[in-house]
N, C-alpha and C. Protein backbone atom coordinates (compact mmCIF):
# COMPACT_ATOMS: atom_id res chain seq x y z
N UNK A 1 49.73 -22.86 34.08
CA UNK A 1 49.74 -22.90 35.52
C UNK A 1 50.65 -24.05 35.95
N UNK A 2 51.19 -23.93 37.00
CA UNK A 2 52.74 -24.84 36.97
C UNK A 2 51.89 -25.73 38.44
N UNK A 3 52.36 -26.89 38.26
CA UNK A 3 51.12 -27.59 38.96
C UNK A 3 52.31 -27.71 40.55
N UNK A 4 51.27 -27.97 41.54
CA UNK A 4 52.18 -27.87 43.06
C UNK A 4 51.94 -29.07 43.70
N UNK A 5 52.63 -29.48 44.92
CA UNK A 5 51.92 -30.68 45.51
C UNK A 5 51.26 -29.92 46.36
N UNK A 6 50.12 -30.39 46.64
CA UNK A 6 49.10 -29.88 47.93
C UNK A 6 49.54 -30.95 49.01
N UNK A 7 49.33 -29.77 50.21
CA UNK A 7 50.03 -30.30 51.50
C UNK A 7 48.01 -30.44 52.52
N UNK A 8 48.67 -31.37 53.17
CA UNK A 8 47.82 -31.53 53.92
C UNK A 8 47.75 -30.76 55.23
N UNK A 9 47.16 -29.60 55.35
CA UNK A 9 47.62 -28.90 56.94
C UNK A 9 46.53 -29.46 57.96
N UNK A 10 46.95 -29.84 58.76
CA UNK A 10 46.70 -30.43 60.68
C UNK A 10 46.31 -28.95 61.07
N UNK A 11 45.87 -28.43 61.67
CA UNK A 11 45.32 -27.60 62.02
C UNK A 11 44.87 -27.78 63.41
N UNK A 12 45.84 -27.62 64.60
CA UNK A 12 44.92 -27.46 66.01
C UNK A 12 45.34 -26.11 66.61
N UNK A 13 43.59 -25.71 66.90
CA UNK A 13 43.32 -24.39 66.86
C UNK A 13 44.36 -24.50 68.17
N UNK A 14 44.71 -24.79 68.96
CA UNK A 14 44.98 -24.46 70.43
C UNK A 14 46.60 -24.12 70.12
N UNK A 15 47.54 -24.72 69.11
CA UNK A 15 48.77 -24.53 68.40
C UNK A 15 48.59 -23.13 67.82
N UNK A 16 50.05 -22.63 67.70
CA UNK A 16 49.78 -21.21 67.00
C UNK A 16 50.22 -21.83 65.38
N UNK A 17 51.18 -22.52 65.27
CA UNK A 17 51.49 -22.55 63.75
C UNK A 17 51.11 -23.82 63.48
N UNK A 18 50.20 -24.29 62.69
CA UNK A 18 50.29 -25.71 61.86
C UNK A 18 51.22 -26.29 61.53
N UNK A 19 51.09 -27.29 61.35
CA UNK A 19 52.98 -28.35 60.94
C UNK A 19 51.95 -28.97 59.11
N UNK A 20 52.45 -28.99 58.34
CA UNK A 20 52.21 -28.96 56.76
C UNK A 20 53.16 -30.89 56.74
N UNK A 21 52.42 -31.29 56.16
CA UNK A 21 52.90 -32.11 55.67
C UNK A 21 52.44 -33.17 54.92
N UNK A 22 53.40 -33.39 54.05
CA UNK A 22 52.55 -33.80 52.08
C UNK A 22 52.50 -35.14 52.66
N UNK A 23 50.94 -35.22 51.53
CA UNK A 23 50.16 -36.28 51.42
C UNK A 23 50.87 -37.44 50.36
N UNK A 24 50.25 -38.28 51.48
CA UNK A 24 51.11 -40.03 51.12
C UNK A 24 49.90 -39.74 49.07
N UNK A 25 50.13 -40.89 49.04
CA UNK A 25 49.81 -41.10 47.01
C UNK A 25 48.73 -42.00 47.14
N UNK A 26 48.25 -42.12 48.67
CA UNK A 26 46.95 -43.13 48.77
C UNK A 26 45.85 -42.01 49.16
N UNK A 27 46.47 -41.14 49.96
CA UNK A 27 45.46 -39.58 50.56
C UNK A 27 45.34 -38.71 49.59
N UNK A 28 46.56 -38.82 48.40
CA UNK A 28 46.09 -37.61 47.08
C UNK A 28 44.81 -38.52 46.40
N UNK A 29 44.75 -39.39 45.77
CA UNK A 29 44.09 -40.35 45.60
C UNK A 29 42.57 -40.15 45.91
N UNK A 30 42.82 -40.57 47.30
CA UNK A 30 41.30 -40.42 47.94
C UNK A 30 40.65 -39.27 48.26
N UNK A 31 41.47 -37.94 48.42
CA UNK A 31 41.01 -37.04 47.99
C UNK A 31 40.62 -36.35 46.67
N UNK A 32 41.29 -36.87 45.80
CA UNK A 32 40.82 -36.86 44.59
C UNK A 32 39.45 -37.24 43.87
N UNK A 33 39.25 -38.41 44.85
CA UNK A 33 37.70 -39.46 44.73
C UNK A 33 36.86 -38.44 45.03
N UNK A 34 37.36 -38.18 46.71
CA UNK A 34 36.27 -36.70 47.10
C UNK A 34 35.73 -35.93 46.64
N UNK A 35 36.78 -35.25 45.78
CA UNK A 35 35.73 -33.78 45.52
C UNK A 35 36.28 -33.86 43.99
N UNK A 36 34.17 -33.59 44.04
CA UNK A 36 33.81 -33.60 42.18
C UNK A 36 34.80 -32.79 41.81
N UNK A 37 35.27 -33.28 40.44
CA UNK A 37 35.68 -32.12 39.88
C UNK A 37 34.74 -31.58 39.16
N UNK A 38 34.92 -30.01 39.14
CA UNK A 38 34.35 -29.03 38.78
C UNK A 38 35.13 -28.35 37.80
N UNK A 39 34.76 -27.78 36.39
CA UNK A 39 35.20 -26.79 35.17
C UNK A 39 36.00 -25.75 35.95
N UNK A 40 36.74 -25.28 35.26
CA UNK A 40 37.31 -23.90 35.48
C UNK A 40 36.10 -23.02 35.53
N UNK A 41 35.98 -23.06 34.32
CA UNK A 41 34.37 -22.33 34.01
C UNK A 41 33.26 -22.76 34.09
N UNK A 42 32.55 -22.41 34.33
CA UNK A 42 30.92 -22.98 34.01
C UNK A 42 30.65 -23.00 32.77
N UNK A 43 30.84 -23.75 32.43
CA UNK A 43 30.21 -24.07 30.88
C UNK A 43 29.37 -25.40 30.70
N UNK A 44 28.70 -25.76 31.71
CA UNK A 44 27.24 -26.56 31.71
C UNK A 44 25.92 -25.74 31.52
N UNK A 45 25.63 -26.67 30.23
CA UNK A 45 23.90 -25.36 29.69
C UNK A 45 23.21 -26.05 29.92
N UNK A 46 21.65 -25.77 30.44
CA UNK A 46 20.75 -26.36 31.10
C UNK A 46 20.16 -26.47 29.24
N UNK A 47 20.16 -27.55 29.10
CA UNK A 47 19.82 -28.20 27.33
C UNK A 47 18.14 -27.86 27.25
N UNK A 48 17.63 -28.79 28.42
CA UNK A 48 15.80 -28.51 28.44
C UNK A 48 15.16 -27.15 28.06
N UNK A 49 15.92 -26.15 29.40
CA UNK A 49 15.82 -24.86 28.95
C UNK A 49 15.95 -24.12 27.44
N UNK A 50 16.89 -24.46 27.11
CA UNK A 50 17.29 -23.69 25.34
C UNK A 50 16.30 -24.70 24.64
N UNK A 51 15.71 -25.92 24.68
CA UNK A 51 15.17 -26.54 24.30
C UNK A 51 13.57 -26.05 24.53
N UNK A 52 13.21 -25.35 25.55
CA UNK A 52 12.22 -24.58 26.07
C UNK A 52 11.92 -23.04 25.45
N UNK A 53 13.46 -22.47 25.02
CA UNK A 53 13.24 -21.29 24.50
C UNK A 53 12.81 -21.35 23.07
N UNK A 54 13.61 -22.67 22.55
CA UNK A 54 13.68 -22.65 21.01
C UNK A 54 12.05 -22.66 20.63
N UNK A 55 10.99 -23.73 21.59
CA UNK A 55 9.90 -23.72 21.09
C UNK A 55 9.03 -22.78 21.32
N UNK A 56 9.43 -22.14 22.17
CA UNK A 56 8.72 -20.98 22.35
C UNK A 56 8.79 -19.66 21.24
N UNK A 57 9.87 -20.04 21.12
CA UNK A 57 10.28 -18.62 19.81
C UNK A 57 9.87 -19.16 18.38
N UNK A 58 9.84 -20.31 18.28
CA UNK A 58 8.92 -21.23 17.55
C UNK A 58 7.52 -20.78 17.00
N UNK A 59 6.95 -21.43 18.49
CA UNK A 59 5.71 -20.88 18.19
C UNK A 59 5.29 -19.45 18.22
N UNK A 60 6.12 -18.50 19.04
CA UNK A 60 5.93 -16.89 18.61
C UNK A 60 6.16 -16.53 17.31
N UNK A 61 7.39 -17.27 16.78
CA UNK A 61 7.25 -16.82 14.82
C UNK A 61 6.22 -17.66 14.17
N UNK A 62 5.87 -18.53 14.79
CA UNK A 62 4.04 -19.09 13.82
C UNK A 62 2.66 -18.04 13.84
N UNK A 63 2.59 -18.03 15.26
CA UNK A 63 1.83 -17.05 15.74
C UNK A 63 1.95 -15.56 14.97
N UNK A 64 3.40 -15.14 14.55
CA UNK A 64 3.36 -13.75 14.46
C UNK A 64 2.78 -14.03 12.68
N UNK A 65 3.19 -14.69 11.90
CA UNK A 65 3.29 -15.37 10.26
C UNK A 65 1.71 -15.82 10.34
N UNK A 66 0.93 -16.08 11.34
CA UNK A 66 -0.30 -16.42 11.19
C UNK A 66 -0.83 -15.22 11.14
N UNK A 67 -0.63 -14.03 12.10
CA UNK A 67 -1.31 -12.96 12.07
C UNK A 67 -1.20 -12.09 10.89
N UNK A 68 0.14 -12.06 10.68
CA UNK A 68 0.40 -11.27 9.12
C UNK A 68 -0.18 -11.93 8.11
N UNK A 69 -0.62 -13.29 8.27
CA UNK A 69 -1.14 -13.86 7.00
C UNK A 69 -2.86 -13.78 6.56
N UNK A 70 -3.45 -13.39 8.03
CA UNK A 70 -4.82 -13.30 8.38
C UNK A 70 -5.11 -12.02 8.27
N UNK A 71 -4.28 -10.98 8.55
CA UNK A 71 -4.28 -9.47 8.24
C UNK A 71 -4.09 -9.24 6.33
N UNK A 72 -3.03 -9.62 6.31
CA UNK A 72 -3.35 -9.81 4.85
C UNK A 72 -4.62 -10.34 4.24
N UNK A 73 -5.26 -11.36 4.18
CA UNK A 73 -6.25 -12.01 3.42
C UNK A 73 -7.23 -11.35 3.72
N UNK A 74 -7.48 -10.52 5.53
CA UNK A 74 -8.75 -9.07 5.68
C UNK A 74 -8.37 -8.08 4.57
N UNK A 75 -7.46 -7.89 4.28
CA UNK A 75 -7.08 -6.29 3.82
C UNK A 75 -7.63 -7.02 2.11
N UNK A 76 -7.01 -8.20 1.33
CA UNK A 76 -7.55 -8.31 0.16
C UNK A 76 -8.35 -8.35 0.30
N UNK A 77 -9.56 -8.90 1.16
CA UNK A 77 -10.88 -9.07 1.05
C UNK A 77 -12.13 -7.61 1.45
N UNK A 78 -11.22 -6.66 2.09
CA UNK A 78 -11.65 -5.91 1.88
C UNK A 78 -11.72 -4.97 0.91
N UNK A 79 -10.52 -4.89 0.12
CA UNK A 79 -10.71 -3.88 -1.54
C UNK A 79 -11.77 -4.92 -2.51
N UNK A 80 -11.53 -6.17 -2.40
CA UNK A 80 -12.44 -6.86 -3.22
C UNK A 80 -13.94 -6.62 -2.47
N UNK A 81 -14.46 -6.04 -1.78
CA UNK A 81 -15.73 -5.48 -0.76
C UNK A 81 -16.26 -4.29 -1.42
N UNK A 82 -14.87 -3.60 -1.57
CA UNK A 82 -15.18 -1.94 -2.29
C UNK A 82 -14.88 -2.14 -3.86
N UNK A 83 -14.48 -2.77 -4.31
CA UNK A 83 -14.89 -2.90 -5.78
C UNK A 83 -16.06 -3.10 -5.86
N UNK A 84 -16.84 -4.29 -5.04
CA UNK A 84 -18.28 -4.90 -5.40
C UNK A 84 -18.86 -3.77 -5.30
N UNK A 85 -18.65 -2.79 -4.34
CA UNK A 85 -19.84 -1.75 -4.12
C UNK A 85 -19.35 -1.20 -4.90
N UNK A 86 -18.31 -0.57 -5.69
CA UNK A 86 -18.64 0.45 -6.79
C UNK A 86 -18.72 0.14 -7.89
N UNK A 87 -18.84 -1.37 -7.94
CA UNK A 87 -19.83 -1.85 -9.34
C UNK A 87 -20.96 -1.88 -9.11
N UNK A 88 -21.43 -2.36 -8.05
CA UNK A 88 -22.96 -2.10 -7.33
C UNK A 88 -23.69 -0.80 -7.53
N UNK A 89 -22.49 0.44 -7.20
CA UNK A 89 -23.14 1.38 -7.51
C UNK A 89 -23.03 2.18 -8.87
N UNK A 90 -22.20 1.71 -9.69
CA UNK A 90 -22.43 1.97 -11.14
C UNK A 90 -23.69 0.99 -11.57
N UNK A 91 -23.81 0.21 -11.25
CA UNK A 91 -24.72 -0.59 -12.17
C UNK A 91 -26.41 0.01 -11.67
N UNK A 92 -26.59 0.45 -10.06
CA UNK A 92 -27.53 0.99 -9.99
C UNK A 92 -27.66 2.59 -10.84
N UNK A 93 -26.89 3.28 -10.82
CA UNK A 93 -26.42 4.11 -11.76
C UNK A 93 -27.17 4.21 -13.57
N UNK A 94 -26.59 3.47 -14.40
CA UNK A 94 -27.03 3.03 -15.02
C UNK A 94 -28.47 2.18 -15.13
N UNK A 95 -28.79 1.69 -14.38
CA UNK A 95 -30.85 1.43 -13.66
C UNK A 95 -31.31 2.04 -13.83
N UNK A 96 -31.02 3.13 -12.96
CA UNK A 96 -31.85 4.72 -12.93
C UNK A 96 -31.64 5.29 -14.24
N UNK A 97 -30.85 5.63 -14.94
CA UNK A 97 -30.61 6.17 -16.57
C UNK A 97 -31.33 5.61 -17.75
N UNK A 98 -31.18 4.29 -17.42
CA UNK A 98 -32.44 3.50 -18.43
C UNK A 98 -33.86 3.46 -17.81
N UNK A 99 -33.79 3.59 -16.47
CA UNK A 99 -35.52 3.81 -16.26
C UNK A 99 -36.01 5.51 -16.86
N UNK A 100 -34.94 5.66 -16.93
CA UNK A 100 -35.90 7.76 -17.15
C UNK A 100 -35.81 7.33 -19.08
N UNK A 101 -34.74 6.83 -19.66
CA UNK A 101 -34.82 6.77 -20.68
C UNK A 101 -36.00 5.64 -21.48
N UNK A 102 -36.39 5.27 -20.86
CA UNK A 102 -38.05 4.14 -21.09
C UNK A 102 -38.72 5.29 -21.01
N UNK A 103 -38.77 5.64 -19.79
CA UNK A 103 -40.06 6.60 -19.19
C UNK A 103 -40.17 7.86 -20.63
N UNK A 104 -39.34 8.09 -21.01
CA UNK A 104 -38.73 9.07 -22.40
C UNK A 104 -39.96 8.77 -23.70
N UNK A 105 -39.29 7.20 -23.57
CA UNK A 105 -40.21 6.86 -25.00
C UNK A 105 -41.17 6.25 -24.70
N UNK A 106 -41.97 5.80 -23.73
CA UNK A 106 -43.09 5.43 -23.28
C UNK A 106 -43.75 6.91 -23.60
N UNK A 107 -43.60 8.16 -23.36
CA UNK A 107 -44.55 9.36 -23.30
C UNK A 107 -45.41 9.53 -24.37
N UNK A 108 -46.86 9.70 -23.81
CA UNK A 108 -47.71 9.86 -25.21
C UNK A 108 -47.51 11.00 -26.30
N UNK A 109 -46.95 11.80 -25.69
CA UNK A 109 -46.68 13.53 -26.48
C UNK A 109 -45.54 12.54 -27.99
N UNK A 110 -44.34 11.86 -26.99
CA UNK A 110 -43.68 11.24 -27.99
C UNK A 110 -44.28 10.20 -29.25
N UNK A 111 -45.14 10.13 -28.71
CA UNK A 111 -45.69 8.84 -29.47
C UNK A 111 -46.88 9.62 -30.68
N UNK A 112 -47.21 10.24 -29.97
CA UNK A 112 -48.37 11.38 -31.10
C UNK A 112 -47.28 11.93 -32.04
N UNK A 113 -46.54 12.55 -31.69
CA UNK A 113 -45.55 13.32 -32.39
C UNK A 113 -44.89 12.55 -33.70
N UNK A 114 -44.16 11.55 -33.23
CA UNK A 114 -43.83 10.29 -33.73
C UNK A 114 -45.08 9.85 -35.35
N UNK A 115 -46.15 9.94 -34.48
CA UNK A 115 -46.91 9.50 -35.50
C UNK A 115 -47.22 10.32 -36.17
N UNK A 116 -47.51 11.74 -36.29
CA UNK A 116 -48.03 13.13 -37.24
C UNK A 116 -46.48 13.01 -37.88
N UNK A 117 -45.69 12.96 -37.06
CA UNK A 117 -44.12 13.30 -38.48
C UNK A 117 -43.98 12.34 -39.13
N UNK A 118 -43.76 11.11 -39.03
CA UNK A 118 -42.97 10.23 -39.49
C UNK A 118 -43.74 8.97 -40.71
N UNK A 119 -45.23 8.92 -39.86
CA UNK A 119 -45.91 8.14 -40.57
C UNK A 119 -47.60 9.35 -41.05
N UNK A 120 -47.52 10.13 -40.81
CA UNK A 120 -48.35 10.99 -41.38
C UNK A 120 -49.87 10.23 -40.71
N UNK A 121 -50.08 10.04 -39.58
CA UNK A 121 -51.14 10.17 -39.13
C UNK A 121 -51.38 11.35 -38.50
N UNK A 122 -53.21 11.50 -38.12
CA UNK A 122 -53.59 12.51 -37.50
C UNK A 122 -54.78 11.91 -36.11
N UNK A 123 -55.05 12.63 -35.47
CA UNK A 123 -55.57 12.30 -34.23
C UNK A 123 -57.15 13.24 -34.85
N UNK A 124 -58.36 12.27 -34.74
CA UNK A 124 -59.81 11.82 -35.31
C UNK A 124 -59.96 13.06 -34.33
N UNK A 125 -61.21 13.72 -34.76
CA UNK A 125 -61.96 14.85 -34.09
C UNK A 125 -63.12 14.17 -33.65
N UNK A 126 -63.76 13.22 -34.46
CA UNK A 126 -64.91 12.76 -33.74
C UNK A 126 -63.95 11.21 -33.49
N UNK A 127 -65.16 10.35 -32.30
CA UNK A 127 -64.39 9.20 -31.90
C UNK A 127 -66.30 8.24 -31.84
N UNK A 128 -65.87 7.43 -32.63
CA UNK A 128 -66.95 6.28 -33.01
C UNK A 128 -66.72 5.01 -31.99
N UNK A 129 -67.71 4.88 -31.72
CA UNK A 129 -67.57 3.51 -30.34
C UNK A 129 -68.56 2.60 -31.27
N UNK A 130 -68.45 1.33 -31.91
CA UNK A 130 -68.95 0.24 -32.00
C UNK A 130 -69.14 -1.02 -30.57
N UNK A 131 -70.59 -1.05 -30.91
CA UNK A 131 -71.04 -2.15 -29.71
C UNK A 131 -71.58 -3.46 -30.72
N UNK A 132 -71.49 -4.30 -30.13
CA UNK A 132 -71.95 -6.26 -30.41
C UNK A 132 -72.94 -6.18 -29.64
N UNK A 133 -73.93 -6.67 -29.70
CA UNK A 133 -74.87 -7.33 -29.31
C UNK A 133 -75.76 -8.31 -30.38
């Protein structure tokens, strides 16, 4: 951009044409003092703000890493829930199988039987009661 001198225009509305005429090097000056300069562009970032987003997105990726981490440790703790119960219920399983298998050899039929085959006893026709006195 090819730089210009800026003219100072007088301006009275009651005149039809303005009369232009360049500023002394004490009025560029002090107009210069005047007015802020301003960027071509806007390229001022409000810092607090991005400083505001960062922690926020911050704490939304803690928050989200907490939940996935708490969902996880439900979900192991729940297959380790259903293992217990289907050892729980094998082992009651097996309870019941050894209680009928007692109940088996506890039976007197077994136990008579047992004794006429194996050891050659027999079951008395008469039955003798001895008393003390």
């Amino acid at each position: 951009m090819l730089a210009q001198r800026k003219y100072d225009y007088d301006y009275d509305y009651e005149e039809e044409q303005p009369e232009a005429r360049p500023l002394t090097a004490e009025e560029e000056r002090a107009r210069l003092r005047a007015v802020p300069k301003e960027p071509l562009f806007q390229t001022v970032l409000d810092t607090s703000l991005r400083s505001h987003c960062q922690i926020l997105f911050f704490v939304a990726a803690v928050l989200a890493l907490l939940v996935t981490v708490c969902s996880g440790m439900s979900a192991s703790r729940g297959y380790a829930l259903i293992a217990v119960q289907q050892q729980a219920d094998q082992l009651e399983q097996e309870n019941e199988r050894l209680r009928i298998e007692n109940a088996k050899l506890r039976a007197p039929q077994r136990i008579k039987a047992l004794a006429e085959s194996e050891l050659g006893m027999e079951v008395s026709q008469k039955v003798y009661f001895a008393h003390d006195n």
